[in-house]
C-alpha atoms as a PDB file:
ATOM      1  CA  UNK A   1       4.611 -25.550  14.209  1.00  0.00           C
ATOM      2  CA  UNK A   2       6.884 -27.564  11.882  1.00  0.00           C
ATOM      3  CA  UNK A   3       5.401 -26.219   7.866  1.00  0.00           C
ATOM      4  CA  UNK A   4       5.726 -28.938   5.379  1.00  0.00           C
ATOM      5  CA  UNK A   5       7.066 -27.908   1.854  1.00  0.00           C
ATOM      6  CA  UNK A   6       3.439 -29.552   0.064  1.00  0.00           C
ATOM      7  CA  UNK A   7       2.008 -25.872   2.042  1.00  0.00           C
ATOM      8  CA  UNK A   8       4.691 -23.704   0.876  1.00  0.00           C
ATOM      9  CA  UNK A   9       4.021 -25.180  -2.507  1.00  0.00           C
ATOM     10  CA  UNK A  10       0.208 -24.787  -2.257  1.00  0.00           C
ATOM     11  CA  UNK A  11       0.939 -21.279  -1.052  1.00  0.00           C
ATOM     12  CA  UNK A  12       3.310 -20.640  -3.724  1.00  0.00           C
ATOM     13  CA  UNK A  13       0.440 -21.569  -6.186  1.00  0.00           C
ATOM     14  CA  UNK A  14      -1.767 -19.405  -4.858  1.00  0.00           C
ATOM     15  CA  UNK A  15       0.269 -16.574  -5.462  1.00  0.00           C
ATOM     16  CA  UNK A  16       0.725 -17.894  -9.021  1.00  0.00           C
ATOM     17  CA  UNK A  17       4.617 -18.480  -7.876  1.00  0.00           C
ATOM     18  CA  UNK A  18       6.798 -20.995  -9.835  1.00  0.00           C
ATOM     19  CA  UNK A  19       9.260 -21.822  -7.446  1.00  0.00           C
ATOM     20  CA  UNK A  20      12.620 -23.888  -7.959  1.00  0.00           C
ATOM     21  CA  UNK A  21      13.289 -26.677  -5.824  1.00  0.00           C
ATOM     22  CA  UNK A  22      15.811 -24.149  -4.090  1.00  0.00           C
ATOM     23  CA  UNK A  23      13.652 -21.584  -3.914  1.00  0.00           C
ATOM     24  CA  UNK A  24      11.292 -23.863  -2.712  1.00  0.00           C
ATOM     25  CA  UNK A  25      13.626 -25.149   0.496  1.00  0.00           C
ATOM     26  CA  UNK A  26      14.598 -21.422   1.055  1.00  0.00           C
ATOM     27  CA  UNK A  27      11.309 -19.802   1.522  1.00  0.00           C
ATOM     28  CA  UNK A  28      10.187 -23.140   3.924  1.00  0.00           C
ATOM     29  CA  UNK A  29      12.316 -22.013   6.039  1.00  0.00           C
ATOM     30  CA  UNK A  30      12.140 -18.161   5.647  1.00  0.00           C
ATOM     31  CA  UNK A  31       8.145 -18.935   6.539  1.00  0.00           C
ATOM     32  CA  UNK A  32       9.064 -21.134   9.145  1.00  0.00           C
ATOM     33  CA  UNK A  33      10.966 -18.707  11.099  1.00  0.00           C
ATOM     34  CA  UNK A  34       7.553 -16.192   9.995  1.00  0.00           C
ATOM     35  CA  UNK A  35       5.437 -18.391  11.556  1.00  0.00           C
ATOM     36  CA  UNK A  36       7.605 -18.652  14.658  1.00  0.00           C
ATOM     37  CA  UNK A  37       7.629 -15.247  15.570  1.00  0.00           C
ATOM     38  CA  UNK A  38       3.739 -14.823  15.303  1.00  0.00           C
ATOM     39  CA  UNK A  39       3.798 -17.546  17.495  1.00  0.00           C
ATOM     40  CA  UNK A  40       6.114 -15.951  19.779  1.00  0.00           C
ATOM     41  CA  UNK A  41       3.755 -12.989  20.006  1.00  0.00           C
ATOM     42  CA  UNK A  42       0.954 -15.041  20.770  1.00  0.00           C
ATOM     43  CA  UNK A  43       2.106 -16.185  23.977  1.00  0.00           C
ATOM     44  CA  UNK A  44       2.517 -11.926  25.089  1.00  0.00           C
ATOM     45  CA  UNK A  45       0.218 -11.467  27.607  1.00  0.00           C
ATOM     46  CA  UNK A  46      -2.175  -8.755  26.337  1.00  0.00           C
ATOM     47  CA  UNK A  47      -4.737  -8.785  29.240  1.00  0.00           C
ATOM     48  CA  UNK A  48      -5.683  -4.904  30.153  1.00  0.00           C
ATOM     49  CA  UNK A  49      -4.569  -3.701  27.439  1.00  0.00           C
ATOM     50  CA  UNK A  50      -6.712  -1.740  24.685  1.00  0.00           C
ATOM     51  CA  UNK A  51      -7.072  -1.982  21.106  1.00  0.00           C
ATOM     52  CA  UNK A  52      -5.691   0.941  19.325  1.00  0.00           C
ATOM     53  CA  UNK A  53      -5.424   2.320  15.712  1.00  0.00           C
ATOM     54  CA  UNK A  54      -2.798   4.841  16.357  1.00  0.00           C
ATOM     55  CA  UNK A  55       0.171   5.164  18.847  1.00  0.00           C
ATOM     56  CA  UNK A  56       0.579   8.821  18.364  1.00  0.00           C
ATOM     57  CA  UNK A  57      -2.229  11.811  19.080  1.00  0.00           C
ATOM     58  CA  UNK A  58      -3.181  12.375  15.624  1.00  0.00           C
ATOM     59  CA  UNK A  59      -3.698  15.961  14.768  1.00  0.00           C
ATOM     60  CA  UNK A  60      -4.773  18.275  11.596  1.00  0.00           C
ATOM     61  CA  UNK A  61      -2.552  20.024   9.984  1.00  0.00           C
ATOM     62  CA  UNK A  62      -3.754  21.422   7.536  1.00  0.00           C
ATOM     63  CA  UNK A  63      -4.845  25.062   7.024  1.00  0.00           C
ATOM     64  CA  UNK A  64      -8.514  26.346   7.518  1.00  0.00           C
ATOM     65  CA  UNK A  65     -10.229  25.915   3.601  1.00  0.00           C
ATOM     66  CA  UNK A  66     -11.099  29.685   2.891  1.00  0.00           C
ATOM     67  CA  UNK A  67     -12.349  31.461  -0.250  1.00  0.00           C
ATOM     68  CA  UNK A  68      -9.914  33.153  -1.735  1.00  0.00           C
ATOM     69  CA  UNK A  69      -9.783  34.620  -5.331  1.00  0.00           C
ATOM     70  CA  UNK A  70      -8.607  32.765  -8.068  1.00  0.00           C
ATOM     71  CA  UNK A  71      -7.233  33.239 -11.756  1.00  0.00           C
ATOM     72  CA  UNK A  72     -10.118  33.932 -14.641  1.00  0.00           C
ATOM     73  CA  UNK A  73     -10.295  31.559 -16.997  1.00  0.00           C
ATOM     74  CA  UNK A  74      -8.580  33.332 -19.895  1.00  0.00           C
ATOM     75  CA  UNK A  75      -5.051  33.619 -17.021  1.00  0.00           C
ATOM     76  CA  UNK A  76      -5.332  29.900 -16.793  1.00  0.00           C
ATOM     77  CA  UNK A  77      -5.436  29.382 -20.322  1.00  0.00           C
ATOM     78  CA  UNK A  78      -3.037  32.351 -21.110  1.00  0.00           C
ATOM     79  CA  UNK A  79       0.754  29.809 -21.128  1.00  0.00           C
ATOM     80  CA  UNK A  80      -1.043  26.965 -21.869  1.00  0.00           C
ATOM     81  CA  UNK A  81       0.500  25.720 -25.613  1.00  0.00           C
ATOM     82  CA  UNK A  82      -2.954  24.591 -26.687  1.00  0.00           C
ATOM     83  CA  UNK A  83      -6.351  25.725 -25.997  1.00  0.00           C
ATOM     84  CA  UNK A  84      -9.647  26.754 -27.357  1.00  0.00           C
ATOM     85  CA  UNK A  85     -10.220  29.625 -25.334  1.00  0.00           C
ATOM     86  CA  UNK A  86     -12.204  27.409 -22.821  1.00  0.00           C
ATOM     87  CA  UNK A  87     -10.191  24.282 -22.063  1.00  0.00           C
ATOM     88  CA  UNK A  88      -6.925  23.014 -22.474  1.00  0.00           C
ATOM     89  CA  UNK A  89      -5.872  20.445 -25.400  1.00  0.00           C
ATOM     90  CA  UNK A  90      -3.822  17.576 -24.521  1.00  0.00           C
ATOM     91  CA  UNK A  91      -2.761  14.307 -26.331  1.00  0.00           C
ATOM     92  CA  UNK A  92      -5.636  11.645 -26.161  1.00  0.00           C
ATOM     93  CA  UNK A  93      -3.368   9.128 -24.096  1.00  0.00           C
ATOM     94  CA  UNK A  94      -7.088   6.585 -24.282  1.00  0.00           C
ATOM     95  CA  UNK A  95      -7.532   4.978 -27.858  1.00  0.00           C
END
């Protein structure tokens, strides 16, 4: 499928793209070539084949989520360089 430079341009503007004229003869043919391929892959015979979201067996790894203890609020607090004795202070980074 030939691609004419007026769609690389409308393309180019929908992307909010301002594109030399060099620019603009480059990336006609870089899409060309694009465009190509997927039509390359079209023409694979996919018949019996299924669908899939994921080539590999996906597996947890994570650990099992158990209840363990955890510091008291005044150890949290206790190297902190700022606090009120119930929460930490930090910058205001919002105006």
């Amino acid at each position: 499928m030939p691609l004419e430079k007026a769609q690389v341009e409308h393309i180019a503007h929908l992307a909010r793209l301002k594109l030399s004229p060099d620019e603009l003869e480059k990336l006609t043919l870089e899409m060309a070539v694009i465009i190509d391929y997927f039509e390359q892959l079209q023409m694979v015979d996919t018949d019996g084949v299924e669908p899939r979201d994921q080539f590999i067996t996906a597996e947890n790894v994570f650990r099992d989520d158990t209840v363990r203890p955890s510091l008291k609020q005044g150890q949290a607090l206790g190297n902190a360089p700022e606090s009120d004795g119930k929460f930490f202070h930090v910058p205001k980074v919002i105006g």
